[in-house]
N, C-alpha and C. Protein backbone atom coordinates (compact mmCIF):
# COMPACT_ATOMS: atom_id res chain seq x y z
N UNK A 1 121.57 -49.00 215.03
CA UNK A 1 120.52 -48.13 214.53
C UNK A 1 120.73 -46.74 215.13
N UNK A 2 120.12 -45.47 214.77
CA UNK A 2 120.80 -44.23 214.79
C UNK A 2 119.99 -43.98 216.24
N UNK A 3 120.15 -43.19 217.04
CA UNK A 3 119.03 -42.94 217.96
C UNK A 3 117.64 -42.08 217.59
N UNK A 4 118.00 -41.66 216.42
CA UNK A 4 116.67 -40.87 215.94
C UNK A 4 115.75 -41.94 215.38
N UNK A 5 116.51 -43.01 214.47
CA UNK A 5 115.18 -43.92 213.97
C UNK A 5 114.82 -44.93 214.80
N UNK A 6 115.90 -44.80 216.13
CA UNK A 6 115.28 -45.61 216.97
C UNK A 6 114.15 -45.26 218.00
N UNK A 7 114.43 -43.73 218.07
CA UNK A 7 113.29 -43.39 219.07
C UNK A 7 111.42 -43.63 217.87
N UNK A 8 111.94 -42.79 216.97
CA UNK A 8 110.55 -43.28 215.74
C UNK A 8 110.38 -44.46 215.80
N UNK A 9 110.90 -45.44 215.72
CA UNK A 9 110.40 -46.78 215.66
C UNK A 9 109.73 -47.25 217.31
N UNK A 10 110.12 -46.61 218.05
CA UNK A 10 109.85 -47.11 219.50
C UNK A 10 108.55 -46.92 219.37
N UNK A 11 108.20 -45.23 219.19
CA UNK A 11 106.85 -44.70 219.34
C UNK A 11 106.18 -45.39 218.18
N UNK A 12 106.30 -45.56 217.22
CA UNK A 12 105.43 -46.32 216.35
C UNK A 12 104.89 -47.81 217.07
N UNK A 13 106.13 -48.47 217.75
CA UNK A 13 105.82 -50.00 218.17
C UNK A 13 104.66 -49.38 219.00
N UNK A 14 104.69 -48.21 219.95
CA UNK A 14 103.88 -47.92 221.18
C UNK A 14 102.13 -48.20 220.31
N UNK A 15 102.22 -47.61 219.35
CA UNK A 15 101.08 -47.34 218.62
C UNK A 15 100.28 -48.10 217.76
N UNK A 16 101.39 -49.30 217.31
CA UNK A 16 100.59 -50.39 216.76
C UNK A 16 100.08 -51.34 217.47
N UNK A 17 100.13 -50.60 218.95
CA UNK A 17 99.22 -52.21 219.81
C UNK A 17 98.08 -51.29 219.81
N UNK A 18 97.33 -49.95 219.80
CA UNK A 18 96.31 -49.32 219.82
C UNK A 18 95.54 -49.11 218.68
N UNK A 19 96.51 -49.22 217.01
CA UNK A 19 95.81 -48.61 216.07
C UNK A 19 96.30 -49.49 214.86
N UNK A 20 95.90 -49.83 213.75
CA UNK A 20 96.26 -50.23 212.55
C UNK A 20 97.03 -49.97 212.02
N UNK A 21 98.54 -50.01 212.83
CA UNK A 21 100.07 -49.44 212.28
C UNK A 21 100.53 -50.63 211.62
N UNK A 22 101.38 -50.26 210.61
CA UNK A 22 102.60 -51.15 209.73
C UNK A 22 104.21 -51.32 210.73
N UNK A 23 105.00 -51.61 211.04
CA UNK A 23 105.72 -51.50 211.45
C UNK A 23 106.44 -51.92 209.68
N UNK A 24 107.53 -50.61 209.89
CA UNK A 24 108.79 -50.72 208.94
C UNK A 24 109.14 -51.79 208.95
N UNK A 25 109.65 -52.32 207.44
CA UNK A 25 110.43 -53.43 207.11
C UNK A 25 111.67 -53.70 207.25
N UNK A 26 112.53 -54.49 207.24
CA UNK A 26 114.04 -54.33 207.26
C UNK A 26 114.32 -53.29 206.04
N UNK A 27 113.78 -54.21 204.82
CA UNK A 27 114.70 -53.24 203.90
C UNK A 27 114.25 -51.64 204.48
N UNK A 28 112.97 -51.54 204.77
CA UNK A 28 112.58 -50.35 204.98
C UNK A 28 113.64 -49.30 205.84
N UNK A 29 113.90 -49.88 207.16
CA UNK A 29 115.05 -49.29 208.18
C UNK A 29 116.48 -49.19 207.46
N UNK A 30 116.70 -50.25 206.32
CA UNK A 30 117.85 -49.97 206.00
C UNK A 30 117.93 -48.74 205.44
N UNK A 31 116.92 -48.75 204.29
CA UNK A 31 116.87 -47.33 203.65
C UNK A 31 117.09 -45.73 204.71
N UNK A 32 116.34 -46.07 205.46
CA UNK A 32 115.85 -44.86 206.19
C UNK A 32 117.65 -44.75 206.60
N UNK A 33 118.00 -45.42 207.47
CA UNK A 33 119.48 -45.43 207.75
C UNK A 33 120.72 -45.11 206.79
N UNK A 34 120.61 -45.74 205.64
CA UNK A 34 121.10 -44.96 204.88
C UNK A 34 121.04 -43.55 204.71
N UNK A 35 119.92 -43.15 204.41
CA UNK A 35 119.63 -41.93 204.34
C UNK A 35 119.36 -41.29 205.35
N UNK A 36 119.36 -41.06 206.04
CA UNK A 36 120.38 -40.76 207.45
C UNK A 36 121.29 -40.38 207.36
N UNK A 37 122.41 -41.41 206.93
CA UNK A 37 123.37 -41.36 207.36
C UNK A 37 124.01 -39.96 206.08
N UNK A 38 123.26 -40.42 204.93
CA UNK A 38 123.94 -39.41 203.59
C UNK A 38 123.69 -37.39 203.96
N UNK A 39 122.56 -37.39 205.26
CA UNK A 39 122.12 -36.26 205.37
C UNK A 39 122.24 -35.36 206.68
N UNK A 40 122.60 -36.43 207.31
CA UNK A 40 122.75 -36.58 208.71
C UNK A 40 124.00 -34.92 209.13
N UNK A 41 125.09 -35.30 207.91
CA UNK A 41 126.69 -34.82 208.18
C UNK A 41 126.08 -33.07 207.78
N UNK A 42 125.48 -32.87 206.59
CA UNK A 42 125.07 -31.95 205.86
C UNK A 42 124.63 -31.00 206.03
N UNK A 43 123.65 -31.35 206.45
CA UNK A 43 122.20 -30.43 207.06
C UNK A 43 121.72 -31.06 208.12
N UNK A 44 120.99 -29.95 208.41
CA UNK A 44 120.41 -29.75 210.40
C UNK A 44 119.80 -31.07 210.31
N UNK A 45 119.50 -31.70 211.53
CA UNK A 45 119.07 -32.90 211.69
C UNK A 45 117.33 -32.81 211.67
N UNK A 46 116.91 -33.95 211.14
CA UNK A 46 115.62 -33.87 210.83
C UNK A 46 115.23 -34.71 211.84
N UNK A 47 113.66 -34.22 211.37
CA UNK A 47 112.50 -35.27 212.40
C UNK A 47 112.48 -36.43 211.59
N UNK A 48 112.28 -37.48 212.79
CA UNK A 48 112.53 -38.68 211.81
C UNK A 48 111.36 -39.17 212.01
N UNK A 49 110.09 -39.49 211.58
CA UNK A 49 108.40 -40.24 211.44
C UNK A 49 108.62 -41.81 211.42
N UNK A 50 107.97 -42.79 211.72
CA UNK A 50 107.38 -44.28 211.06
C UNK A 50 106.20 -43.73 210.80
N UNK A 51 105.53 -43.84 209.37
CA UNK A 51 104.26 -43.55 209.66
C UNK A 51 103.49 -44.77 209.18
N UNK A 52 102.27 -44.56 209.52
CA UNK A 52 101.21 -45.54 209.63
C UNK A 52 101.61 -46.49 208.43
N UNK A 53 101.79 -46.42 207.40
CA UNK A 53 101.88 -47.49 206.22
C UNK A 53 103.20 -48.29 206.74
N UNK A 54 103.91 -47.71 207.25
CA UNK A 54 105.30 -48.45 207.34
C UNK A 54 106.62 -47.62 206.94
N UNK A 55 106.48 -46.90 206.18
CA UNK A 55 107.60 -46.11 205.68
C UNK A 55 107.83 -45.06 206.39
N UNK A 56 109.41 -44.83 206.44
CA UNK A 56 109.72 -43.78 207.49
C UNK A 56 110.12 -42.18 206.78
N UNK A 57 110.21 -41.44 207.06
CA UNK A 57 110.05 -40.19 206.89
C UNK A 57 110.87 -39.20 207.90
N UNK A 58 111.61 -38.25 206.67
CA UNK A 58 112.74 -37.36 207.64
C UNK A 58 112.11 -36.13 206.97
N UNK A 59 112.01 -34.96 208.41
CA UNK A 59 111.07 -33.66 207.91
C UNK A 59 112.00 -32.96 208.56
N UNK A 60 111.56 -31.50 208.03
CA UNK A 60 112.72 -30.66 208.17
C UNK A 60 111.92 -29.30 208.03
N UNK A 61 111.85 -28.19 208.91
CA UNK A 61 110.93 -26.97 208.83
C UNK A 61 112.07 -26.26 208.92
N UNK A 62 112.02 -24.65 207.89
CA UNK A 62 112.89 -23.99 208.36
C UNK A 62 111.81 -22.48 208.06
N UNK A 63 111.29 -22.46 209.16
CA UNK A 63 110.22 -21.09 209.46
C UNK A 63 109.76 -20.80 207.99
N UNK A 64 110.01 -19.37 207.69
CA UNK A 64 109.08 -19.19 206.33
C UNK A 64 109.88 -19.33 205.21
N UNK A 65 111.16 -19.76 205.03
CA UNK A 65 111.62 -20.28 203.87
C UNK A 65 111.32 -21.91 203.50
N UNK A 66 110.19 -22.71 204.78
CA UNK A 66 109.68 -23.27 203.60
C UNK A 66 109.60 -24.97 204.93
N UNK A 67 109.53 -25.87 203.98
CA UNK A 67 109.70 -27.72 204.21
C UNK A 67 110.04 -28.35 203.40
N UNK A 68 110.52 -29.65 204.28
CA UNK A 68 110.85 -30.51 203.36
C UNK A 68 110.92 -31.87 203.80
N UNK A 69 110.11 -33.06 202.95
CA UNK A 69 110.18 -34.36 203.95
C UNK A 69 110.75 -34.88 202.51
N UNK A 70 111.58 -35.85 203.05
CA UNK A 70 112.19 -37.32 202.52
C UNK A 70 111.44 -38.73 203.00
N UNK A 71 110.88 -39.40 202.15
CA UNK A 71 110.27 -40.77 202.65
C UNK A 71 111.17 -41.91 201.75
N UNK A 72 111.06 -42.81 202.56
CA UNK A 72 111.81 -44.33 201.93
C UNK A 72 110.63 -45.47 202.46
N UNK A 73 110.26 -46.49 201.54
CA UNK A 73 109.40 -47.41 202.00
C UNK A 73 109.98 -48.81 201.46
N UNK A 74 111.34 -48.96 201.58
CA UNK A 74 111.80 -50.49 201.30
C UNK A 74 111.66 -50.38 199.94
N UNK A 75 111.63 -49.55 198.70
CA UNK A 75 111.02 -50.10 197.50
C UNK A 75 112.49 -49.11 196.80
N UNK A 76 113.65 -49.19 197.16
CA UNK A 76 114.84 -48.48 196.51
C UNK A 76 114.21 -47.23 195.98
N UNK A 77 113.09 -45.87 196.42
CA UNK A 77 112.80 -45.02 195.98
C UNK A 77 112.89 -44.32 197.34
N UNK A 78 113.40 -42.84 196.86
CA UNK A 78 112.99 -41.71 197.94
C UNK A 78 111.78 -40.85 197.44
N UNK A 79 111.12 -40.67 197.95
CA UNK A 79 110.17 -40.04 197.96
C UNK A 79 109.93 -38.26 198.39
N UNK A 80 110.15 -37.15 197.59
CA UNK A 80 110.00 -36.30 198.43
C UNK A 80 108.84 -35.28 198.15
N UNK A 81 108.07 -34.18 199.13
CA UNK A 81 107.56 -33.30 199.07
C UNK A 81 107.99 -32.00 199.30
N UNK A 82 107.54 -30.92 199.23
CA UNK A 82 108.34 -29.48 200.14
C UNK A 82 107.58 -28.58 199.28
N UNK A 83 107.36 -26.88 200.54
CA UNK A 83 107.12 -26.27 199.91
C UNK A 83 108.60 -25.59 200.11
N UNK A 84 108.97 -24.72 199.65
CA UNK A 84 110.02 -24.02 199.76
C UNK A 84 109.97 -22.20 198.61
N UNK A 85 110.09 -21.05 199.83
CA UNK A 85 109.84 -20.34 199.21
C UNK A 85 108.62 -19.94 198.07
N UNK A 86 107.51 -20.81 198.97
CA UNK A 86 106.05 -20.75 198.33
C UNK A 86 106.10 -22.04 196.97
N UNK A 87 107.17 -22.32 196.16
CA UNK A 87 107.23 -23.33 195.43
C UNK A 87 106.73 -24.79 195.88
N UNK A 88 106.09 -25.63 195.37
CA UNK A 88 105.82 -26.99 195.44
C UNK A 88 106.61 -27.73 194.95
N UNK A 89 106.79 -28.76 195.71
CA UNK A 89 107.85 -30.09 194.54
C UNK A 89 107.36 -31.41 195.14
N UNK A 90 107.26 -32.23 194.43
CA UNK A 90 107.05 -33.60 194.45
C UNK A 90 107.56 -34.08 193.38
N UNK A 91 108.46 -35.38 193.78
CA UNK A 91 108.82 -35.97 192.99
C UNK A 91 109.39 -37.63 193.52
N UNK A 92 109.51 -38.22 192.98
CA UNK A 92 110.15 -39.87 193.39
C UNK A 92 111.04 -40.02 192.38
N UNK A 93 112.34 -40.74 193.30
CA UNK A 93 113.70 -40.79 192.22
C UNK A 93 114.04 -42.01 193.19
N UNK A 94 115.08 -43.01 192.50
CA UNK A 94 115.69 -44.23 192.81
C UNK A 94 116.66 -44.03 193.65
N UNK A 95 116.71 -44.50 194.64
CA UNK A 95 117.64 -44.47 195.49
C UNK A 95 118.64 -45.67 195.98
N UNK A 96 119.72 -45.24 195.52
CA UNK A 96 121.08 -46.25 196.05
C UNK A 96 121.76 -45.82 196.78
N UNK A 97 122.97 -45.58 197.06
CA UNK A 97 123.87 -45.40 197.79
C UNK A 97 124.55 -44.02 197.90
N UNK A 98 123.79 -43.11 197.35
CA UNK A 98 123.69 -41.83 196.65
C UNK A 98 122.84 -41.20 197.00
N UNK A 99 122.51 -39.35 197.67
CA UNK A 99 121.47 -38.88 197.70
C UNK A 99 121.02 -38.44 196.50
N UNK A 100 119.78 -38.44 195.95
CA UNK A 100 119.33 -38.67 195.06
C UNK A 100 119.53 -36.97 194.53
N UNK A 101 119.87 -36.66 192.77
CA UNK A 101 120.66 -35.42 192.77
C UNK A 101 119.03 -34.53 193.29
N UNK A 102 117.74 -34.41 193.13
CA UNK A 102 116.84 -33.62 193.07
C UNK A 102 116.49 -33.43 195.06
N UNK A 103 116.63 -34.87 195.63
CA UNK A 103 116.45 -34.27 197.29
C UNK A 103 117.75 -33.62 197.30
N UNK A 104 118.91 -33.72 197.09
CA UNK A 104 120.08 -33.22 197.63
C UNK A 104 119.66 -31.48 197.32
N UNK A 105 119.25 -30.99 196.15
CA UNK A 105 118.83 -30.01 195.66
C UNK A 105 117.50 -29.11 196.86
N UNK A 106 116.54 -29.81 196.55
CA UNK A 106 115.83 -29.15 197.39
C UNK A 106 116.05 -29.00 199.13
N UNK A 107 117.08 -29.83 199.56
CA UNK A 107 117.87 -29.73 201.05
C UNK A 107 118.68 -28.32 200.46
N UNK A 108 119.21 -27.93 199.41
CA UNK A 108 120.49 -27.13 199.33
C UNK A 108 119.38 -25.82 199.53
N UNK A 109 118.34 -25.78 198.79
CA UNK A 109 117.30 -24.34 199.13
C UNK A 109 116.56 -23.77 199.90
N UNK A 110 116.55 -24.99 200.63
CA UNK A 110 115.61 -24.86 202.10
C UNK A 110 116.97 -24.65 202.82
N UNK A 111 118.17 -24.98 202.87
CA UNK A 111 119.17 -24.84 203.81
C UNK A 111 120.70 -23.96 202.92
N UNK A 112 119.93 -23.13 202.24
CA UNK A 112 121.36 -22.41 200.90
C UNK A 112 122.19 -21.75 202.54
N UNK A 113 123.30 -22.29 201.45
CA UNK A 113 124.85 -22.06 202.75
C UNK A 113 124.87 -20.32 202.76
N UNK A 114 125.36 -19.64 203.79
CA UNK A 114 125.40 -18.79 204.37
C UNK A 114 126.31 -17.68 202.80
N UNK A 115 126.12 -16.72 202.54
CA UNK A 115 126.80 -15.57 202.05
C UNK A 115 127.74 -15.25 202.56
């Protein structure tokens, strides 16, 4: 497991003995790991979340050009939000073994390669 989704998962375990946490599923960690691993090489390394439902979450701030989170919840979907350059996006797309073409997109605008 990567050390980023392992430290998220630690602090989550810390938290479901205090509060009404989900702990991630296998398939769930697989996903997240995957996707990880597809984003990991690419772009700056993200914050990696468990959040309360169970599904994990990779966030990414880059000052005032904007955000961007990726969620996976075991259900072969990525999930993303962001504002970027004042724009909104939400959308859910299927995820396999492939970053999905619309997150790969909104990572490329929040992080457009250097001039």
């Amino acid at each position: 497991m990567s050390p980023l989704l392992s430290t998220a998962l630690e602090e989550a375990r810390l938290l479901a003995f205090s509060r009404p946490w989900i702990l991630p599923s296998d398939n769930t960690l697989a996903e997240a790991e995957r996707l990880l691993a597809l984003v990991i090489s690419r772009w700056p390394e993200p914050d990696v979340l468990v959040e309360p439902d169970g599904s994990v979450s990779l966030e990414w701030e880059a000052g005032e050009q904007g955000w961007l989170t990726l969620a996976v919840a075991g259900s072969a979907e990525v999930t993303h939000s962001a504002v970027i350059e004042g724009d909104e996006y939400g959308q859910v797309e299927p995820f396999g073994s492939e970053l999905p073409d619309w997150a790969a997109a909104l990572l490329r605008r929040l992080f457009p390669p250097p001039h």
